[in-house]
C-alpha atoms as a PDB file:
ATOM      1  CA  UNK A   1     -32.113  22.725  20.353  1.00  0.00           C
ATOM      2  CA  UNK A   2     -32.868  20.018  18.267  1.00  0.00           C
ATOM      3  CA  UNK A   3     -31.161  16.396  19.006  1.00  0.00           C
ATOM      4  CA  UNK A   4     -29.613  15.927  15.403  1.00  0.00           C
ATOM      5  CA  UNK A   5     -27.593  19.357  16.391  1.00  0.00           C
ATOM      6  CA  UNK A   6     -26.703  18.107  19.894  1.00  0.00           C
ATOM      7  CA  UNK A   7     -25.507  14.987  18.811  1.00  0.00           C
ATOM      8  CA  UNK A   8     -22.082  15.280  16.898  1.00  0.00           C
ATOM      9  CA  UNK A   9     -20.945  11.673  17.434  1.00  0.00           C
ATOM     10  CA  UNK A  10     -21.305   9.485  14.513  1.00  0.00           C
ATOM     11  CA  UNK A  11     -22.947   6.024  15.100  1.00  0.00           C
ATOM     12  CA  UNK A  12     -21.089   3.230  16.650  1.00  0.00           C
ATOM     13  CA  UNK A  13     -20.113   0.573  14.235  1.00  0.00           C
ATOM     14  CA  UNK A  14     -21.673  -2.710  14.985  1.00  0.00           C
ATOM     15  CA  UNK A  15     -19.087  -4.756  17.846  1.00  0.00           C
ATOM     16  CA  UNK A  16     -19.655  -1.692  20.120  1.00  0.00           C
ATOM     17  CA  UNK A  17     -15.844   0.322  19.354  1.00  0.00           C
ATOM     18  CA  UNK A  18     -16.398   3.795  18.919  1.00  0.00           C
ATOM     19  CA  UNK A  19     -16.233   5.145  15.272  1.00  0.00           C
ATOM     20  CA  UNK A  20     -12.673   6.963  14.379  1.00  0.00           C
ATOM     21  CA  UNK A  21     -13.255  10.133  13.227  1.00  0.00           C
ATOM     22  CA  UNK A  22     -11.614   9.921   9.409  1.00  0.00           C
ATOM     23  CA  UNK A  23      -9.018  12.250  10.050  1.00  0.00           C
ATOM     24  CA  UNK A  24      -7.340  10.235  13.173  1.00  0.00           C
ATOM     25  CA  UNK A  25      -5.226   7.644  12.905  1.00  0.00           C
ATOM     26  CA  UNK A  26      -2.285   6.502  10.749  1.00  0.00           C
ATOM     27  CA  UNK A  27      -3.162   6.614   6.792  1.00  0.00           C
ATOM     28  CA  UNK A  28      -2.791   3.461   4.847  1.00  0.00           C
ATOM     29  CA  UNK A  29      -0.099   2.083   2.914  1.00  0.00           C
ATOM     30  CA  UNK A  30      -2.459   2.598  -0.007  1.00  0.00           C
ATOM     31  CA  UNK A  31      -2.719   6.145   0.969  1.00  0.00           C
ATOM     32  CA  UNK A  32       1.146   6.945   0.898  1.00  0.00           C
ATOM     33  CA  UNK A  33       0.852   4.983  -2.653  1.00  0.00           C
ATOM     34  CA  UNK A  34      -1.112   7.460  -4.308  1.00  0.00           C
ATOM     35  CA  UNK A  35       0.371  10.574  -2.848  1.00  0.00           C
ATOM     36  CA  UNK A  36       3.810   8.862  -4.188  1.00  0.00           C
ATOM     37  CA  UNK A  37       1.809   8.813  -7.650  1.00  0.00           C
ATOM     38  CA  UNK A  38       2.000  12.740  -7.249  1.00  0.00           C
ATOM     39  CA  UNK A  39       6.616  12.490  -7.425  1.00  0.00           C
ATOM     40  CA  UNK A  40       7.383  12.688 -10.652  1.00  0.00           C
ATOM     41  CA  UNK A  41      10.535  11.868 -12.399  1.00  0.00           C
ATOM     42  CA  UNK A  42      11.597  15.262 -14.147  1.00  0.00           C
ATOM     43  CA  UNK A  43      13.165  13.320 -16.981  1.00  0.00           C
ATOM     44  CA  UNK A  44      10.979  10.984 -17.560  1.00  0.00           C
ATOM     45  CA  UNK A  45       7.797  12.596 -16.537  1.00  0.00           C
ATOM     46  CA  UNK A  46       6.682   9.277 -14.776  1.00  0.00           C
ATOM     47  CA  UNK A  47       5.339   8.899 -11.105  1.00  0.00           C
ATOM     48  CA  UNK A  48       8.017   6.667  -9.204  1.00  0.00           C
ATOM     49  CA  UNK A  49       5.668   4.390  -7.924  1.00  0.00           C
ATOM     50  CA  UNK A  50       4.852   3.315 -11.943  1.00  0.00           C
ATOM     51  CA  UNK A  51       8.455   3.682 -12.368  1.00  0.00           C
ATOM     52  CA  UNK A  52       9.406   0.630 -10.120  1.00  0.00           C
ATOM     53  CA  UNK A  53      11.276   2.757  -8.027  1.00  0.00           C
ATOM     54  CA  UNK A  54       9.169   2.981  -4.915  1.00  0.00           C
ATOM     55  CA  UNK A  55      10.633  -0.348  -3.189  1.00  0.00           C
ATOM     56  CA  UNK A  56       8.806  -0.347   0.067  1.00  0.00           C
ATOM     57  CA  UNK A  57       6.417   1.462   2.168  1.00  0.00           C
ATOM     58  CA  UNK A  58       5.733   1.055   6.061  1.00  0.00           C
ATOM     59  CA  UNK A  59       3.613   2.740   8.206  1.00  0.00           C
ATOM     60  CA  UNK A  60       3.583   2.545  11.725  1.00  0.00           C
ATOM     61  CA  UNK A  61       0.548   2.772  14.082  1.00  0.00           C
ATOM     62  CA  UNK A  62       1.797   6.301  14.843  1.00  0.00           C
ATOM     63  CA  UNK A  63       2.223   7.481  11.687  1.00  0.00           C
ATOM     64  CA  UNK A  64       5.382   7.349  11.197  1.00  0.00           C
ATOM     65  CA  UNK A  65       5.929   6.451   7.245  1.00  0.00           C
ATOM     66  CA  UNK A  66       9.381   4.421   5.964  1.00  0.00           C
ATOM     67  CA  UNK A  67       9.686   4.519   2.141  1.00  0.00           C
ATOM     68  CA  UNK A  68      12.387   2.533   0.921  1.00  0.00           C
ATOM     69  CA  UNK A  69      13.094   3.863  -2.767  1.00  0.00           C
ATOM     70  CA  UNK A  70      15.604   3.868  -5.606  1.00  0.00           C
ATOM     71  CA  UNK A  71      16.994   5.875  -8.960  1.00  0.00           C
ATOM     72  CA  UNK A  72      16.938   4.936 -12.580  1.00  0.00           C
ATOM     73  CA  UNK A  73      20.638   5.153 -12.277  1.00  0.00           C
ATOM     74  CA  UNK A  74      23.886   5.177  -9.530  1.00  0.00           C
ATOM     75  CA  UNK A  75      24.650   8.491 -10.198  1.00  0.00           C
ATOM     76  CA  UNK A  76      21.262  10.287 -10.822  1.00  0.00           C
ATOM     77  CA  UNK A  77      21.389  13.281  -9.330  1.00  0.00           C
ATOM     78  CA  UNK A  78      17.629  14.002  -9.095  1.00  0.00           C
ATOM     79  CA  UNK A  79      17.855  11.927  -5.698  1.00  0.00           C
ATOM     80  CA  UNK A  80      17.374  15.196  -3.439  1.00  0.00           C
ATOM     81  CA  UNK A  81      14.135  16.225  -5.555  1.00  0.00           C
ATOM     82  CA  UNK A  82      12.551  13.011  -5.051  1.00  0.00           C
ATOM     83  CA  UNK A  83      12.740  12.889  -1.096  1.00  0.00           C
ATOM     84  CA  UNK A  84      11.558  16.718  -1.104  1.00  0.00           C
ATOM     85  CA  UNK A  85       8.923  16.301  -3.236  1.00  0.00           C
ATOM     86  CA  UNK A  86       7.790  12.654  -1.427  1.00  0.00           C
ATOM     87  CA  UNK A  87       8.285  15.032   2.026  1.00  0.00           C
ATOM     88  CA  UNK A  88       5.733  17.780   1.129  1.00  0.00           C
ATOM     89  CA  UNK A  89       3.523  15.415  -0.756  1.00  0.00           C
ATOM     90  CA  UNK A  90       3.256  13.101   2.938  1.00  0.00           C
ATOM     91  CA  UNK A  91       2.791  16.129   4.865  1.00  0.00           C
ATOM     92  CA  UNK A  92      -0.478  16.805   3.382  1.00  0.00           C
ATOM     93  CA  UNK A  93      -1.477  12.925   4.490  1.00  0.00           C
ATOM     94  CA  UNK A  94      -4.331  13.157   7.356  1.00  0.00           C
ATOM     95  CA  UNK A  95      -2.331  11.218  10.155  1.00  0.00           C
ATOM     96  CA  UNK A  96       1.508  11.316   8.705  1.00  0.00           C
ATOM     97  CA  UNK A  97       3.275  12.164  11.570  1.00  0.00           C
ATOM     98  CA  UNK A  98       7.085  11.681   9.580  1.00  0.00           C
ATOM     99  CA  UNK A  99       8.585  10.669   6.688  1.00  0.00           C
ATOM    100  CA  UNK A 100      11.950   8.799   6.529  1.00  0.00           C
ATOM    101  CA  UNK A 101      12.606   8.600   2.970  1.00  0.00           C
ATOM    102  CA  UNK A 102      15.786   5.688   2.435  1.00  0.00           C
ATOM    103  CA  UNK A 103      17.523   5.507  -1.103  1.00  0.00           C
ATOM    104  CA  UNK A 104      18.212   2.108  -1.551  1.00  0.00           C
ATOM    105  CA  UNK A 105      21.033   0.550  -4.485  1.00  0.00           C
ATOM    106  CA  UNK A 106      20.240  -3.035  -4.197  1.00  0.00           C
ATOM    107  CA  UNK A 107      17.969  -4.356  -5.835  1.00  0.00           C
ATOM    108  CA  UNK A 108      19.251  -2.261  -9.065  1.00  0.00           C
ATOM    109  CA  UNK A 109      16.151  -0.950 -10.919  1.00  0.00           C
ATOM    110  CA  UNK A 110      15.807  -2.124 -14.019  1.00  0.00           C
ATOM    111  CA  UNK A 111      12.607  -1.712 -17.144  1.00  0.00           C
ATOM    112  CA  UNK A 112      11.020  -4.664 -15.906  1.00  0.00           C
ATOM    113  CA  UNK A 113      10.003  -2.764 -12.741  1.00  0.00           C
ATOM    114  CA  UNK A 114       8.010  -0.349 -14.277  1.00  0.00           C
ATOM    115  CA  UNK A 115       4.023  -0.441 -14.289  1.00  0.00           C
ATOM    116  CA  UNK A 116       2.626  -1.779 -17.648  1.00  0.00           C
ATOM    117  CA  UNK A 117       1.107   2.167 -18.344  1.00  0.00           C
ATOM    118  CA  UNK A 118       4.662   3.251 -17.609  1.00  0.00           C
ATOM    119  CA  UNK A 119       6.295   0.770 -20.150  1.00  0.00           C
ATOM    120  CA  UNK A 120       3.048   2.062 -23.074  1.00  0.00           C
ATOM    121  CA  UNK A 121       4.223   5.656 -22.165  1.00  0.00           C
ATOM    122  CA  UNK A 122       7.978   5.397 -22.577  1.00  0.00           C
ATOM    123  CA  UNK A 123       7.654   2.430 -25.570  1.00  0.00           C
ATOM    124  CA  UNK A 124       9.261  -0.179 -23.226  1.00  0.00           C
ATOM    125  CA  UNK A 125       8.294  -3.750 -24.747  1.00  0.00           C
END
């Protein structure tokens, strides 16, 4: 055998800790960001992240993922599609291990919170 087949360890990073392999771990709070980009608003064909309405996002060492979100509106009843979409989305996350998804009225979501692509799109100025 030759040694570069016998040795399936990638090279320690310099300090001496062992490299992670790139699927362990919990993902990043950037990571849960862009799947998020992936939940569209049906109505306004928007992600919610550049819609404002992705409040907060924690992740804990054991990949457990809080997103604290809101709707466009009290009463919108697209609330359900949101946390099942944001649920399958995460699942597919190397190192989610669950999603609490929390709809969240305060602070109301208004324009201003929307990304400045998301203001072009829907002629917000």
């Amino acid at each position: 055998m030759n040694e570069a087949a016998t040795d399936a360890h990638a090279p320690e990073p310099r300090g001496g800790e062992p490299a992670a392999p790139a699927s362990e771990g919990a993902p990043s709070t950037e990571q849960v960001y862009d799947a998020l980009k992936n939940v569209y608003d049906p109505e306004l064909g928007i992600n919610i992240v550049d819609l404002g309405l992705v409040y907060d996002v924690d992740v804990s060492d054991g990949g457990d993922v809080h997103i604290e979100y809101t709707l466009t509106t009290m009463g919108c009843p697209i609330g359900p599609l949101i946390e099942q979409q944001m649920q399958a989305l995460l699942a597919n996350v190397p190192g989610v291990s669950s999603v609490q998804a929390e709809m969240v009225l305060r602070p109301t979501w208004s324009p201003e919170m929307m990304s400045e692509e998301a203001k072009a799109a829907l002629g917000y100025f």
